[in-house]
N, C-alpha and C. Protein backbone atom coordinates (compact mmCIF):
# COMPACT_ATOMS: atom_id res chain seq x y z
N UNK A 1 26.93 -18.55 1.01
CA UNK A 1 25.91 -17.77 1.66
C UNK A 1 24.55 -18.13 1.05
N UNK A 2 23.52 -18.23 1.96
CA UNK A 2 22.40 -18.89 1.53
C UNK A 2 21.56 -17.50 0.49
N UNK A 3 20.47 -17.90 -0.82
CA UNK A 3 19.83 -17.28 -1.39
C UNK A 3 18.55 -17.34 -1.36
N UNK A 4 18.09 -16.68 -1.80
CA UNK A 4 15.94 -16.71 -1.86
C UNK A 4 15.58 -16.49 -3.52
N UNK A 5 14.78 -17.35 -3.91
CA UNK A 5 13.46 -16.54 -4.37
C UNK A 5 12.37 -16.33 -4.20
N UNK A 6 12.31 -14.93 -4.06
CA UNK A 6 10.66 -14.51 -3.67
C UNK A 6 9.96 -14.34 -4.47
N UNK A 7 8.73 -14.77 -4.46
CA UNK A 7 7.64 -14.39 -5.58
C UNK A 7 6.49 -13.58 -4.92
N UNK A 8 6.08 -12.41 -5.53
CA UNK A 8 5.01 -11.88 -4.99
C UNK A 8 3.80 -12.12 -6.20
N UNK A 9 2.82 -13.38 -6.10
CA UNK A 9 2.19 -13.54 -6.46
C UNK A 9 0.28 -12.97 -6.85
N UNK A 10 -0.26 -12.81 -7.62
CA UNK A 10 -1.19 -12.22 -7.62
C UNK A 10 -2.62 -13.08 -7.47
N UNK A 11 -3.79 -13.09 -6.84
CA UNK A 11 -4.57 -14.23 -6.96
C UNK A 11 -4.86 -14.09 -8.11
N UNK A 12 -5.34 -15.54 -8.22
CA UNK A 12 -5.99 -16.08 -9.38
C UNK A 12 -6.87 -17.27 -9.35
N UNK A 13 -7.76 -17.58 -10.20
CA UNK A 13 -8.63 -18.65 -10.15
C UNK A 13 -7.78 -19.99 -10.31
N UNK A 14 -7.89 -21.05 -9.13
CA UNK A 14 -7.21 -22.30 -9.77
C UNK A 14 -8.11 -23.03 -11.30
N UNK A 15 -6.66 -23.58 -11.31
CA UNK A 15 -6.64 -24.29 -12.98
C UNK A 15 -5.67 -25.46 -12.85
N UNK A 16 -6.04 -26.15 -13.85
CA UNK A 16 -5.49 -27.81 -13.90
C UNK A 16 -3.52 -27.49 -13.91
N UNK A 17 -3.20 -26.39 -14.38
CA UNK A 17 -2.02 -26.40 -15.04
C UNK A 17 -1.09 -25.52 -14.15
N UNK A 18 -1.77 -24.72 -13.14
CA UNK A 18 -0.90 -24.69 -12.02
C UNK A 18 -0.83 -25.15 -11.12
N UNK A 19 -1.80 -26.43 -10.70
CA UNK A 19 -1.60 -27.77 -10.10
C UNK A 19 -0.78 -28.57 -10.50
N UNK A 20 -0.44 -28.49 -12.03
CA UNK A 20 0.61 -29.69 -12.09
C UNK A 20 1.77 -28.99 -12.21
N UNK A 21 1.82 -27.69 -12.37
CA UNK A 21 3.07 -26.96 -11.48
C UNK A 21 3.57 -27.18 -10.67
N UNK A 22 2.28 -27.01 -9.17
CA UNK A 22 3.15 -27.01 -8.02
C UNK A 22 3.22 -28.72 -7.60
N UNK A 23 2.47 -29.50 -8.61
CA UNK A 23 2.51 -31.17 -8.28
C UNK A 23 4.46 -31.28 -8.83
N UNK A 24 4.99 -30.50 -9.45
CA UNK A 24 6.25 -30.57 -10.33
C UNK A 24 7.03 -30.09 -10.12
N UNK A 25 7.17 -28.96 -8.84
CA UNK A 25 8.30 -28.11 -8.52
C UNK A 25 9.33 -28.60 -7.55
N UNK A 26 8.77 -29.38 -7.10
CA UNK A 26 9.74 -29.93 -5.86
C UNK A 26 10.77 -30.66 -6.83
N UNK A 27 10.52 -31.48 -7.41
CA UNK A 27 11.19 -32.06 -8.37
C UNK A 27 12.32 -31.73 -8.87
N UNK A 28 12.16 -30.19 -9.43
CA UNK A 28 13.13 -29.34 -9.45
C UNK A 28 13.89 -29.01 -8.80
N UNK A 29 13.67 -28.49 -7.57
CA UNK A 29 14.27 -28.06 -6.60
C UNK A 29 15.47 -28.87 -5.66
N UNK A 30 15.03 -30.39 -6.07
CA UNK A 30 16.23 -30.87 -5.49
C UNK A 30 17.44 -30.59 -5.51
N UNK A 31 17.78 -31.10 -7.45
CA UNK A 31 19.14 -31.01 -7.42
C UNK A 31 20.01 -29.78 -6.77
N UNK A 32 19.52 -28.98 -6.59
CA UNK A 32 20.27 -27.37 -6.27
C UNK A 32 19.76 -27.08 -4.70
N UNK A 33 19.38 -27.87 -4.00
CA UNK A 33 19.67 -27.65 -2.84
C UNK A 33 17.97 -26.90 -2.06
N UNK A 34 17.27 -26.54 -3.14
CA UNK A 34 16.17 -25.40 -2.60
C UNK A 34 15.13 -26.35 -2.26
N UNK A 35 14.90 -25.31 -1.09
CA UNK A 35 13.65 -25.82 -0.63
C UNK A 35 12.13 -25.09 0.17
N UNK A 36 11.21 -25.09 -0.16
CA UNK A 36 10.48 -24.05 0.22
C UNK A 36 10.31 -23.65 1.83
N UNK A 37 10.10 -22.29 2.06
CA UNK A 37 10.37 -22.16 3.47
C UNK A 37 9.32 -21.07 3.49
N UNK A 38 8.38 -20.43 3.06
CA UNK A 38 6.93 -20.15 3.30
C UNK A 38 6.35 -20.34 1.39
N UNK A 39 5.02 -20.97 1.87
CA UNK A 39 3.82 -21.26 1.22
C UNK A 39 2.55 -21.42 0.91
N UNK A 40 1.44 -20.62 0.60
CA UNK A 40 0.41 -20.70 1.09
C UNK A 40 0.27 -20.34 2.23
N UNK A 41 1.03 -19.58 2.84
CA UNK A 41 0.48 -19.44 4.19
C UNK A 41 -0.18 -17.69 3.67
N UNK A 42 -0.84 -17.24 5.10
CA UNK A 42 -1.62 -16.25 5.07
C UNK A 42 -0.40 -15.45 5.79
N UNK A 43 -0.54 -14.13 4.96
CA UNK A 43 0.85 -12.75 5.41
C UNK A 43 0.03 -11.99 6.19
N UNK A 44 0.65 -11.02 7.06
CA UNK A 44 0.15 -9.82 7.74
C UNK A 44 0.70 -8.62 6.82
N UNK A 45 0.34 -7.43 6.83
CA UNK A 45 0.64 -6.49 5.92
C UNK A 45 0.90 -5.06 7.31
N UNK A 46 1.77 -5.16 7.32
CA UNK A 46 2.26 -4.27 8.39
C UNK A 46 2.54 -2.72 8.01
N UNK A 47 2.78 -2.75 6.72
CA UNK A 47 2.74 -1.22 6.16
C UNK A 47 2.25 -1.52 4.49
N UNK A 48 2.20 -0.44 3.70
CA UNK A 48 1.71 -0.32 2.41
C UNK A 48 0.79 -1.79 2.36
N UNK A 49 0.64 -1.89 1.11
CA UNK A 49 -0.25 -2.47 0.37
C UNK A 49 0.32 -4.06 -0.03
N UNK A 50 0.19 -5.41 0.02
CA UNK A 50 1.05 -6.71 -0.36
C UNK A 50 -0.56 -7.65 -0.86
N UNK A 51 -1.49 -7.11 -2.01
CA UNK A 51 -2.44 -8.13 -2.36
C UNK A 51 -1.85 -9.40 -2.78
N UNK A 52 -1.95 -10.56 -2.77
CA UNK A 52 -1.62 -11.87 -3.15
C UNK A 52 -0.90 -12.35 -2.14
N UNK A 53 0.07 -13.14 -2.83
CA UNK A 53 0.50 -14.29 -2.22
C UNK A 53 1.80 -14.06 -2.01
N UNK A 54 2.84 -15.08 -1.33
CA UNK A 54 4.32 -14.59 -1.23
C UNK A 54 4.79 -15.76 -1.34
N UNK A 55 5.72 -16.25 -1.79
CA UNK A 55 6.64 -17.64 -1.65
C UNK A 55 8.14 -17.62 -1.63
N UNK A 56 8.65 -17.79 -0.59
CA UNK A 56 10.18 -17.84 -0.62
C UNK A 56 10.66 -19.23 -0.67
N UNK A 57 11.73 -19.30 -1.81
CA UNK A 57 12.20 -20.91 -1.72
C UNK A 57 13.81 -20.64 -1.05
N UNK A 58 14.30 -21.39 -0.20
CA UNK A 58 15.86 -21.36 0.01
C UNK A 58 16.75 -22.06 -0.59
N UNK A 59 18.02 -21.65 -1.00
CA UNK A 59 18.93 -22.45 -1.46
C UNK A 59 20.01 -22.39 -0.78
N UNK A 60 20.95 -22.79 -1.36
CA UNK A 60 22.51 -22.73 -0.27
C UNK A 60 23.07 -21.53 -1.20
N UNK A 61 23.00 -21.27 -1.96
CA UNK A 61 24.16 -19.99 -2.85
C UNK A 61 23.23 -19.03 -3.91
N UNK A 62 23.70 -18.34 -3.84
CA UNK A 62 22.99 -17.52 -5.26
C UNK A 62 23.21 -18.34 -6.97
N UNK A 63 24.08 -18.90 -6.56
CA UNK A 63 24.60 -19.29 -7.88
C UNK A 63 23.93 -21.00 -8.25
N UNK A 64 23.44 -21.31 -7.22
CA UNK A 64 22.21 -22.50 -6.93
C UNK A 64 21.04 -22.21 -7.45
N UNK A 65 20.57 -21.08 -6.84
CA UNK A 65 19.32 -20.41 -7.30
C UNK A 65 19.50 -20.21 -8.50
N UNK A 66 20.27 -19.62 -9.29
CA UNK A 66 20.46 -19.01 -10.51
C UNK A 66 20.41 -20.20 -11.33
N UNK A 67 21.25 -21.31 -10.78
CA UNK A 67 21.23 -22.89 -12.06
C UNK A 67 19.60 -23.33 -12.05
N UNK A 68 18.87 -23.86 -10.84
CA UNK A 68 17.58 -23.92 -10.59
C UNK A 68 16.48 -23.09 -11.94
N UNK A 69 16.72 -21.78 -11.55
CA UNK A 69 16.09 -21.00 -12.27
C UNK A 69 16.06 -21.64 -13.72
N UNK A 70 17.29 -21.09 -14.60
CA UNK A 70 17.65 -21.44 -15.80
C UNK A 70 17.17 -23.30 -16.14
N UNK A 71 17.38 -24.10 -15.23
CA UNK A 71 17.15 -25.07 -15.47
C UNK A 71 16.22 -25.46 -16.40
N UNK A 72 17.01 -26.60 -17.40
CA UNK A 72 15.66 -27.31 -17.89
C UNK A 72 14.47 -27.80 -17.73
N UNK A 73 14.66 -28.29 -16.37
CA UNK A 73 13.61 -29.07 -15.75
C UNK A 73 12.41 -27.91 -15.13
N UNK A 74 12.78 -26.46 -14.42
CA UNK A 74 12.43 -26.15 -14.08
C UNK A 74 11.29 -24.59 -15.07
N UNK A 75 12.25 -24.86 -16.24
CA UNK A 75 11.94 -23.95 -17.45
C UNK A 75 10.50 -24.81 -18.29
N UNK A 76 10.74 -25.79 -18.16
CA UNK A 76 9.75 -26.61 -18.57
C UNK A 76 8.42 -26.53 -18.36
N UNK A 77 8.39 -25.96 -17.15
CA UNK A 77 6.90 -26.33 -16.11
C UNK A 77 6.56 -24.74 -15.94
N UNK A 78 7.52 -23.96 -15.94
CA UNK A 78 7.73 -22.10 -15.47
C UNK A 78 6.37 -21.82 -16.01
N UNK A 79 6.12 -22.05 -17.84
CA UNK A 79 4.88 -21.47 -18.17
C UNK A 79 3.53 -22.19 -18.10
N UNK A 80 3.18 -23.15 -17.04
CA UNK A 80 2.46 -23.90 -16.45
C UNK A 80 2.31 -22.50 -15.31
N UNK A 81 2.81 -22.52 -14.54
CA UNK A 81 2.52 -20.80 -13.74
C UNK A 81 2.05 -19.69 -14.19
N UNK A 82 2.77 -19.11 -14.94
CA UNK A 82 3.37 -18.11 -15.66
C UNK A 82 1.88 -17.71 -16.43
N UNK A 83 1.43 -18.27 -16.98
CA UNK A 83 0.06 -18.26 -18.03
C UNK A 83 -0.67 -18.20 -17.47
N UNK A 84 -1.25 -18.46 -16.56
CA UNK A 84 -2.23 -18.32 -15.29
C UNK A 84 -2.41 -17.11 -13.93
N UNK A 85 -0.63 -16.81 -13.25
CA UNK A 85 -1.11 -16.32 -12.30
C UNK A 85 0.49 -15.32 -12.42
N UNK A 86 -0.57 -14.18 -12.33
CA UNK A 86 0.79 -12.67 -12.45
C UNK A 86 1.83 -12.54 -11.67
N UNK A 87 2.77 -11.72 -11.87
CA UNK A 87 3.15 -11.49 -9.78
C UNK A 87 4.83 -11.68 -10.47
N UNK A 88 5.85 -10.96 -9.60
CA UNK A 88 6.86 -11.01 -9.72
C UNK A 88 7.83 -11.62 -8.76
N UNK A 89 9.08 -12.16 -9.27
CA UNK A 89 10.29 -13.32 -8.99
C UNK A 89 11.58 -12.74 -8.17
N UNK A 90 11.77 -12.76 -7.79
CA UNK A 90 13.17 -12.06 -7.85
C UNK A 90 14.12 -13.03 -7.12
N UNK A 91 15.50 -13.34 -7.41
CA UNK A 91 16.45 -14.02 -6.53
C UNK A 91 17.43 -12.87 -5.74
N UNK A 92 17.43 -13.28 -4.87
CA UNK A 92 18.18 -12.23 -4.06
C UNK A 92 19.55 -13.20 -2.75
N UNK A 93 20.58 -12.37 -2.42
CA UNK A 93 21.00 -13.27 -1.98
C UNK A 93 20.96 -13.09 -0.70
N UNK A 94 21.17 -13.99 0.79
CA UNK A 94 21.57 -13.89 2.33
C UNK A 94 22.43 -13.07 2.54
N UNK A 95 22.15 -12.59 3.82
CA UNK A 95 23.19 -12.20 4.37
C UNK A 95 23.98 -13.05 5.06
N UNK A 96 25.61 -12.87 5.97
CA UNK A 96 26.43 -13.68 6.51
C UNK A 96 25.64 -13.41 7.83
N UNK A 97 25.95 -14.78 8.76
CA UNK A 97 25.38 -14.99 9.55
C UNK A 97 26.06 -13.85 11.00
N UNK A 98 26.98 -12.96 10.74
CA UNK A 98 27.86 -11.93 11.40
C UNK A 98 27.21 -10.51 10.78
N UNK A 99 26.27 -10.41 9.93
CA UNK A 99 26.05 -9.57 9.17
C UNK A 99 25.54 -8.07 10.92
N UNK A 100 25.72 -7.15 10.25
CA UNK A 100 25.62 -5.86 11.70
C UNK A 100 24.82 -4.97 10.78
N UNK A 101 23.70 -4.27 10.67
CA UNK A 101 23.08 -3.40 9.70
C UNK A 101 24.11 -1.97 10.68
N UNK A 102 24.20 -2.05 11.66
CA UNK A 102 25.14 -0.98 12.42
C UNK A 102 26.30 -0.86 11.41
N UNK A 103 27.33 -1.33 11.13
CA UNK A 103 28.09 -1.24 10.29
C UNK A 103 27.64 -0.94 9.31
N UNK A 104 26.52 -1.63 8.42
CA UNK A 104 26.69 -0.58 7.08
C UNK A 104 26.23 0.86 7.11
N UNK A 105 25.39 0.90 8.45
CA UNK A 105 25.04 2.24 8.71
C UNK A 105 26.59 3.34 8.72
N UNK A 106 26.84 2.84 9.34
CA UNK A 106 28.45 3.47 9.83
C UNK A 106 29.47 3.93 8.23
N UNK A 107 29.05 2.91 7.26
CA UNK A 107 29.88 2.86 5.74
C UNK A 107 29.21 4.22 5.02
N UNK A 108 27.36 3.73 5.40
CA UNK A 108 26.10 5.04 4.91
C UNK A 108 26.93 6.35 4.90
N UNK A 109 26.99 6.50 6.87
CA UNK A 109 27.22 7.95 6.98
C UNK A 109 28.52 8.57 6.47
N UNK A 110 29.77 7.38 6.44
CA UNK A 110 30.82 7.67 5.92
C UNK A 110 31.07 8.21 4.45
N UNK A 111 30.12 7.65 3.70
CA UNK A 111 29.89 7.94 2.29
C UNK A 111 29.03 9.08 2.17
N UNK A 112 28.05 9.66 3.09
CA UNK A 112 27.46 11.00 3.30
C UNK A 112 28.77 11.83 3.48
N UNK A 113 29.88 12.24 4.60
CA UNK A 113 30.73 12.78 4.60
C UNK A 113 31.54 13.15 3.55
N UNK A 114 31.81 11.80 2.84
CA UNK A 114 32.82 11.98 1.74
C UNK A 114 32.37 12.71 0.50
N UNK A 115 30.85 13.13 0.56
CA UNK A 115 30.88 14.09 -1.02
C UNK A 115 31.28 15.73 -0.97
C-alpha cells in the first residue's frame, strides 16, 4: 500500500544550503521508490489557517518511506533543511484502493453502541 511524507513547511529566506538540499534529494529518493507528487506549488486554504508550504513525496510502502527517512544518504543532507526552514514531517500511510470511509463509519457507530 502506497505511503506519504508530508511536510508542512514554514517560509523562510532562501540560502545556499537549502538549495543544495533540494539540488540532493532526488538522489535519495530513488532507491526506495519515492517520488515527489506536489512542490512548490501554491495551496488553497479551504478552512483554518495552512501559512507555508506543503510537500508530499510518494512511495510504494510505509516501510519504504521509513528506510528513505532513516537513510544515510538522506540523513546527511536532512540538516541542510532542517537549520534553515521550520515546519513539520510526518509519514503516514495510503489507503487500499477499495478503501469505503462508509464502512468505517459503520465500525464508528458500532463501537458507539458497544460502550
Amino acid at each position: 500500500m502506497s505511503a506519504y511524507a508530508i511536510a508542512h513547511l514554514q517560509e523562510a529566506a532562501p540560502h545556499p544550503e537549502t538549495a543544495l538540499y533540494m539540488e540532493r534529494i532526488t538522489e535519495t529518493l530513488a532507491p526506495y521508490g519515492g517520488r515527489f507528487l506536489v512542490h512548490g506549488a501554491r495551496h488553497e486554504v479551504k478552512e483554518g489557517s495552512w501559512p507555508g508550504h506543503v510537500v508530499v513525496i510518494g512511495f510504494p510502502s510505509l516501510d519504504r518511506a521509513r528506510a528513505w527517512w532513516d537513510s544515510p544518504a538522506y540523513q546527511e543532507i536532512a540538516q541542510l533543511r532542517a537549520r534553515h526552514i521550520e515546519g513539520d514531517i510526518v509519514l503516514v500511510p495510503g489507503v487500499a484502493e477499495d478503501y469505503d470511509p462508509a464502512a468505517t463509519a459503520r465500525e464508528m457507530r458500532r463501537a458507539m453502541t458497544d460502550r
